[in-house]
PDB file of N, CA and C in Angstrom:
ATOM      1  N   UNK A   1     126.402  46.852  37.762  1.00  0.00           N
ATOM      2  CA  UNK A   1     125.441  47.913  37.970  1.00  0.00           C
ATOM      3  C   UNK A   1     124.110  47.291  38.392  1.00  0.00           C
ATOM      4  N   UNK A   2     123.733  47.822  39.529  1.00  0.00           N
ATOM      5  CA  UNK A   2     122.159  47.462  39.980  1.00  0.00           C
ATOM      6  C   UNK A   2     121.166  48.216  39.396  1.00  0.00           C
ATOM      7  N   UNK A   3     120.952  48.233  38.250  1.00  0.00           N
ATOM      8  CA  UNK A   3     120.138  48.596  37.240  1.00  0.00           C
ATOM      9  C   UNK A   3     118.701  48.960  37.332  1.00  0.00           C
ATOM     10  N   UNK A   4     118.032  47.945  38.665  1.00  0.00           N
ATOM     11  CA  UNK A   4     116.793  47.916  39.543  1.00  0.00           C
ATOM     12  C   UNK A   4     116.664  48.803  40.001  1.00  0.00           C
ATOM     13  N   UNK A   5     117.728  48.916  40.772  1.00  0.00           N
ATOM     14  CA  UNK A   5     117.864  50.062  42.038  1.00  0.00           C
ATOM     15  C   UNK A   5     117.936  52.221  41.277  1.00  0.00           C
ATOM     16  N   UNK A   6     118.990  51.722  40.529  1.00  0.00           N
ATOM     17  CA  UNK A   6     118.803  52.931  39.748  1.00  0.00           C
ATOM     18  C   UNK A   6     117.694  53.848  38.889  1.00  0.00           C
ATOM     19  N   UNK A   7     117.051  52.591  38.808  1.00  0.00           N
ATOM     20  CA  UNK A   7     115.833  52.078  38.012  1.00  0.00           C
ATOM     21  C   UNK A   7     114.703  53.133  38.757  1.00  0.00           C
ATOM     22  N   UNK A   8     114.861  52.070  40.040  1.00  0.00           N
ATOM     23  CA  UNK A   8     113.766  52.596  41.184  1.00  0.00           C
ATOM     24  C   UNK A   8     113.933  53.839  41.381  1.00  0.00           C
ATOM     25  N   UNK A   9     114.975  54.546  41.804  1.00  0.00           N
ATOM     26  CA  UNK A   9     115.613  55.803  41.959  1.00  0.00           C
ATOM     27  C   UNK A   9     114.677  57.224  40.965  1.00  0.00           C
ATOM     28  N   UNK A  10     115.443  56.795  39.547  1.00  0.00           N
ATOM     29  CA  UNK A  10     115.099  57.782  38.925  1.00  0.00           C
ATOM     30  C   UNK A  10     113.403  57.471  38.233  1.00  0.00           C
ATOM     31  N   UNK A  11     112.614  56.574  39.132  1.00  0.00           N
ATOM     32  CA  UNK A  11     111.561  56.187  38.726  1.00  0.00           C
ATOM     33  C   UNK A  11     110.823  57.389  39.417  1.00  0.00           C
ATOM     34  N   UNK A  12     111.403  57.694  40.935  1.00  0.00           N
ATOM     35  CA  UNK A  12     110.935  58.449  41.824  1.00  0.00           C
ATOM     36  C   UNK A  12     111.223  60.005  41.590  1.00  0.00           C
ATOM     37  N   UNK A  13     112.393  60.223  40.440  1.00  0.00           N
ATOM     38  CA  UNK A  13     112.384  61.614  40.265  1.00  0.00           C
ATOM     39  C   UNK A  13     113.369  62.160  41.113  1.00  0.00           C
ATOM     40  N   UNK A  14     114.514  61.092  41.703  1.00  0.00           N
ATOM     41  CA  UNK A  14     115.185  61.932  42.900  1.00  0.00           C
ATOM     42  C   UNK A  14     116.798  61.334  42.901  1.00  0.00           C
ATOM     43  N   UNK A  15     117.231  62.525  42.800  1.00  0.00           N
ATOM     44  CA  UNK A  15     119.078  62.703  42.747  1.00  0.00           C
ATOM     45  C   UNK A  15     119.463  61.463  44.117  1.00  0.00           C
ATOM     46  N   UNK A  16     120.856  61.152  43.759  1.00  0.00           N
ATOM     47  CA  UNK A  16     121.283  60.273  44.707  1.00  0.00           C
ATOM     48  C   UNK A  16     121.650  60.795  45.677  1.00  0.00           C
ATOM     49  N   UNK A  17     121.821  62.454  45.931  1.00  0.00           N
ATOM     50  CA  UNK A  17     121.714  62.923  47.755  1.00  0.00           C
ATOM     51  C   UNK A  17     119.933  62.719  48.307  1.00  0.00           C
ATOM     52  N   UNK A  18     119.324  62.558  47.135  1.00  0.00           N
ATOM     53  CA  UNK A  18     117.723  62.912  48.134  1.00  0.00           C
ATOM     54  C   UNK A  18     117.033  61.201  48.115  1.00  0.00           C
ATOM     55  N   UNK A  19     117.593  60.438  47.288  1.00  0.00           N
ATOM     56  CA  UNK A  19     117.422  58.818  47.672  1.00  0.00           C
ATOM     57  C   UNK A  19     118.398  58.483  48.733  1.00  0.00           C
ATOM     58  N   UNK A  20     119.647  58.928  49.092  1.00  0.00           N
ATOM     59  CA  UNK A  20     120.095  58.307  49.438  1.00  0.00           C
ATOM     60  C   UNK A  20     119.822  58.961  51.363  1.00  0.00           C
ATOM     61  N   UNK A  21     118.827  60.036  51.060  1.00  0.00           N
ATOM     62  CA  UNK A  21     118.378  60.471  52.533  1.00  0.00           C
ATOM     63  C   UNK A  21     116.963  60.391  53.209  1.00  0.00           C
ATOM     64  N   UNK A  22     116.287  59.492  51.742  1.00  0.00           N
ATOM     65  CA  UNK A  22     115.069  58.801  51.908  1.00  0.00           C
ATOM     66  C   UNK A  22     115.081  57.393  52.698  1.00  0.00           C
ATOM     67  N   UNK A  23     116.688  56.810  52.210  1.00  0.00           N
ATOM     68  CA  UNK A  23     116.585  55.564  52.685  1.00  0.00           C
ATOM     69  C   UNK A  23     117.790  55.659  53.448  1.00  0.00           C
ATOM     70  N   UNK A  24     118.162  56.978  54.622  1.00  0.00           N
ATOM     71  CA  UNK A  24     118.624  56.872  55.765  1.00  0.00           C
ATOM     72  C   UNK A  24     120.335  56.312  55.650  1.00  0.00           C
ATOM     73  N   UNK A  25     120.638  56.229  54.409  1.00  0.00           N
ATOM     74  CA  UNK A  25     122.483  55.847  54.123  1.00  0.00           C
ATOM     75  C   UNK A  25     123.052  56.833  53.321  1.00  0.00           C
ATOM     76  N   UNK A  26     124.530  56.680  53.733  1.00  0.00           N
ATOM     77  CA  UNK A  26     125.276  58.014  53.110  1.00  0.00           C
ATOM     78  C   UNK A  26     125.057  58.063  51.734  1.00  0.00           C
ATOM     79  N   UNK A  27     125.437  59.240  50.857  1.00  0.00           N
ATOM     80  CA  UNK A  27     125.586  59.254  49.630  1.00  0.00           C
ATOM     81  C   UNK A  27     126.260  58.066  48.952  1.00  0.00           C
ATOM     82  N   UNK A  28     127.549  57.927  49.253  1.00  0.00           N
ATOM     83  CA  UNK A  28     128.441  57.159  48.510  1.00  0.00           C
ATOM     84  C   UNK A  28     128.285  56.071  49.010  1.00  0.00           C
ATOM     85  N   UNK A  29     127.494  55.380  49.834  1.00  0.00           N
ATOM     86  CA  UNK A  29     126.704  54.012  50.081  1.00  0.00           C
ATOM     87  C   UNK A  29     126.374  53.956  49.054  1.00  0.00           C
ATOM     88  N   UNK A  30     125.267  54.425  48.511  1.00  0.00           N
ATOM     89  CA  UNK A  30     123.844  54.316  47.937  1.00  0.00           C
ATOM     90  C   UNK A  30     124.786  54.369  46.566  1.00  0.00           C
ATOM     91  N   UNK A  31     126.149  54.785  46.421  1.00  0.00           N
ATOM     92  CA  UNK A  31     126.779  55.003  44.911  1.00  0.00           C
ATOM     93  C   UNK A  31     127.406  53.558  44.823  1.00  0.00           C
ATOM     94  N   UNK A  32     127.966  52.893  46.143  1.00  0.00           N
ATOM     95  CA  UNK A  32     128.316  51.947  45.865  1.00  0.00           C
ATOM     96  C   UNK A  32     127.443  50.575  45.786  1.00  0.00           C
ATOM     97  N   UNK A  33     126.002  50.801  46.161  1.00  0.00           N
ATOM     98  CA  UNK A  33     125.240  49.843  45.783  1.00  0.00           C
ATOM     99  C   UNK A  33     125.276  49.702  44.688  1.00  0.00           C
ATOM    100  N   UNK A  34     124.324  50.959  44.035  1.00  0.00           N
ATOM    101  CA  UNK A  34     124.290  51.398  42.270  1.00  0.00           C
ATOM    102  C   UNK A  34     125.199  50.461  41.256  1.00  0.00           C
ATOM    103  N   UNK A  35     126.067  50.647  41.437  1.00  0.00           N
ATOM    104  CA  UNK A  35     127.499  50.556  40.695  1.00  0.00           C
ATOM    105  C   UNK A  35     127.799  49.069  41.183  1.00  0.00           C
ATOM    106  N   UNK A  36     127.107  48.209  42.509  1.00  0.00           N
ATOM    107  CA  UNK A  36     127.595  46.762  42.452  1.00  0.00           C
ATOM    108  C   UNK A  36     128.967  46.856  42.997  1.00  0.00           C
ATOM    109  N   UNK A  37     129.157  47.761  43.212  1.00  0.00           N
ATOM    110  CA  UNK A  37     130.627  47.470  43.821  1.00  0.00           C
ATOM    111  C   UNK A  37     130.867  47.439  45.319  1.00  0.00           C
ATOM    112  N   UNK A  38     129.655  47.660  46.001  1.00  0.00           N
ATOM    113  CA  UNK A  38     129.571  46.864  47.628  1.00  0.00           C
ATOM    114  C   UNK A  38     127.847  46.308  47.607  1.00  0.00           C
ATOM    115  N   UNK A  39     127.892  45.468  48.677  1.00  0.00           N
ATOM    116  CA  UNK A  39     126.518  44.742  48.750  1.00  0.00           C
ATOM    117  C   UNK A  39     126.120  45.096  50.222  1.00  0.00           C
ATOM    118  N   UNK A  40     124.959  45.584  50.444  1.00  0.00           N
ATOM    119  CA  UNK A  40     124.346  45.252  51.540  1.00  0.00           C
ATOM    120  C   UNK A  40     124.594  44.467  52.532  1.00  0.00           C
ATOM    121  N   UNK A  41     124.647  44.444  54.105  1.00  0.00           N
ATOM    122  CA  UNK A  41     125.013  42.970  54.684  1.00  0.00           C
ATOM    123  C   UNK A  41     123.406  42.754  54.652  1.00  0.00           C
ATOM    124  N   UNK A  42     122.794  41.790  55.013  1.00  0.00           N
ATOM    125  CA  UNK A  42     121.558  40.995  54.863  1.00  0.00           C
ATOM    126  C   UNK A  42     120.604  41.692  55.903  1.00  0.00           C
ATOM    127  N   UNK A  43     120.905  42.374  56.955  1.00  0.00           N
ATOM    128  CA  UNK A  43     120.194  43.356  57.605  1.00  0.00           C
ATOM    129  C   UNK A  43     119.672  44.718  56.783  1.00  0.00           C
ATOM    130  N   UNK A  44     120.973  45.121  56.736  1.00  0.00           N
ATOM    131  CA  UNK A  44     120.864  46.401  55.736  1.00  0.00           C
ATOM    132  C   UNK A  44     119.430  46.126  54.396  1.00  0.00           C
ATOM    133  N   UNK A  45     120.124  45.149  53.383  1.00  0.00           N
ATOM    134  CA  UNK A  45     119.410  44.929  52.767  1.00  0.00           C
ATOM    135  C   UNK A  45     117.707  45.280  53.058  1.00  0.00           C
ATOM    136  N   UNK A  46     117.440  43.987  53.971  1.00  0.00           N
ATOM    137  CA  UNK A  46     116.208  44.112  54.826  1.00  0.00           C
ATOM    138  C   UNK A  46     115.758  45.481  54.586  1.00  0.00           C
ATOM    139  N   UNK A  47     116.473  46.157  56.143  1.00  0.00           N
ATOM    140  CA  UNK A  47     116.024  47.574  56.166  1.00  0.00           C
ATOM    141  C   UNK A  47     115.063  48.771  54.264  1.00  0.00           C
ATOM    142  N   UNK A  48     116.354  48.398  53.851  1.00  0.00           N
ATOM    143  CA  UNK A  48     116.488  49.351  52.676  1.00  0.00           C
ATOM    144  C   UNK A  48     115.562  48.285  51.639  1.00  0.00           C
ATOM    145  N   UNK A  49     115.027  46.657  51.696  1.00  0.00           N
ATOM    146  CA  UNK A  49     114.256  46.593  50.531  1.00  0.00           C
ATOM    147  C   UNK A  49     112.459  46.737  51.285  1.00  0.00           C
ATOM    148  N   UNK A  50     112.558  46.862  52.603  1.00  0.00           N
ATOM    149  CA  UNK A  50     111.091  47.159  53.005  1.00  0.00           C
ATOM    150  C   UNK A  50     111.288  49.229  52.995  1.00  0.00           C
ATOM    151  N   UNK A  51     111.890  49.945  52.613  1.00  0.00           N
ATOM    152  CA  UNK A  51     111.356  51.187  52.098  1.00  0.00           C
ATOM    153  C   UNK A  51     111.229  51.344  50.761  1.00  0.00           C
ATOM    154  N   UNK A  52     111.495  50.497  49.947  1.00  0.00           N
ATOM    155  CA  UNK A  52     111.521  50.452  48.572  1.00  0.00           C
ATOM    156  C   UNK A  52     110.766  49.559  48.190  1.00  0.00           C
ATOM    157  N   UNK A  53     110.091  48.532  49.267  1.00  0.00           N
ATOM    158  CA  UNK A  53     109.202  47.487  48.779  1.00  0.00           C
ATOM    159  C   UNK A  53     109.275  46.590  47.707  1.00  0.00           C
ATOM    160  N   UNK A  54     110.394  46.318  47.677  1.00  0.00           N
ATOM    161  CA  UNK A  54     111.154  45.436  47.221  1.00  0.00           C
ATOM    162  C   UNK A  54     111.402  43.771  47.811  1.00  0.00           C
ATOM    163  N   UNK A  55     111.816  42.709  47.264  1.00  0.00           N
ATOM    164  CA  UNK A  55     112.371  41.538  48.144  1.00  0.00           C
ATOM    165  C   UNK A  55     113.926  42.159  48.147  1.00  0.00           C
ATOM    166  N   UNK A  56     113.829  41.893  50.057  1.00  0.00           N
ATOM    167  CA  UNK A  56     115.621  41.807  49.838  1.00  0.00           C
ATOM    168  C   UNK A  56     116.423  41.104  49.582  1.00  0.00           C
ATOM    169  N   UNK A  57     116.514  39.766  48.928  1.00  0.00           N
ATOM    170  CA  UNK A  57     117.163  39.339  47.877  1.00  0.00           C
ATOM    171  C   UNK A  57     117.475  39.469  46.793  1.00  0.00           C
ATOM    172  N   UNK A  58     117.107  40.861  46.432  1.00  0.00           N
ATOM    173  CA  UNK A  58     116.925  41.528  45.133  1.00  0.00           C
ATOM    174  C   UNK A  58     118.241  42.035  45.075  1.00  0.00           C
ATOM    175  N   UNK A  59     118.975  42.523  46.533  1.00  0.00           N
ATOM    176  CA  UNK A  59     120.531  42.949  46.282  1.00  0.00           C
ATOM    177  C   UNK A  59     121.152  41.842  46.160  1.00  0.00           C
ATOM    178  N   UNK A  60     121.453  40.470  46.147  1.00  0.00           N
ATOM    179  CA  UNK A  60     122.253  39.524  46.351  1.00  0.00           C
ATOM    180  C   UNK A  60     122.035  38.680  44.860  1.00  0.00           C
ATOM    181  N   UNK A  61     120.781  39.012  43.807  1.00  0.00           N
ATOM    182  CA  UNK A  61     120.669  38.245  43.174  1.00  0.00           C
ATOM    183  C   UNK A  61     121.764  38.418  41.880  1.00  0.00           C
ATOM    184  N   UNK A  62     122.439  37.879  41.127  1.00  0.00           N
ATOM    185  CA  UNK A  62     123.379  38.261  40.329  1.00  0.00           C
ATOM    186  C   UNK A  62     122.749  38.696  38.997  1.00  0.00           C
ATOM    187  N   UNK A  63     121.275  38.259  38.669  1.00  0.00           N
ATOM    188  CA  UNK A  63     120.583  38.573  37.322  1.00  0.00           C
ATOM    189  C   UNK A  63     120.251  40.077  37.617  1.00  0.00           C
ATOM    190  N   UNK A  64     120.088  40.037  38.273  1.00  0.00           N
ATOM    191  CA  UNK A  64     119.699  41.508  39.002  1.00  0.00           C
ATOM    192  C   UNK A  64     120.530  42.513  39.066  1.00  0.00           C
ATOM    193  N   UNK A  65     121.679  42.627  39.303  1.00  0.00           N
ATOM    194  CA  UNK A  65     122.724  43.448  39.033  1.00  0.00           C
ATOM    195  C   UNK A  65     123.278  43.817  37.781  1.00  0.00           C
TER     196      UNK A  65
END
């Protein structure tokens, strides 16, 4: 579980259809980040940790998940 990410999510007050159309990827993307059970490719990442202002190594790090 990306715990960060979920973190961030309900930090903002917003269901995983309205995060996951803030940051331009399907629903069940954004479920399989969550959950760690797919990763970003290193573009993606990019994309999705400069709207969240985040480092994008933040998806790849294993303490982090």
């Amino acid at each position: 579980m990306r715990d960060w990410l979920v973190g961030k999510r309900q930090a903002l007050g917003l269901t995983q259809r309205e995060f996951a159309a803030l940051l331009e990827i399907p629903v069940s993307t954004l479920a399989a980040y969550e959950q760690a059970a797919r990763t970003p490719t290193v573009a993606r990442a990019k994309a999705l940790a400069q709207k969240l202002d985040v480092a994008w190594e933040k998806f790849f790090d294993s303490d982090q998940n």
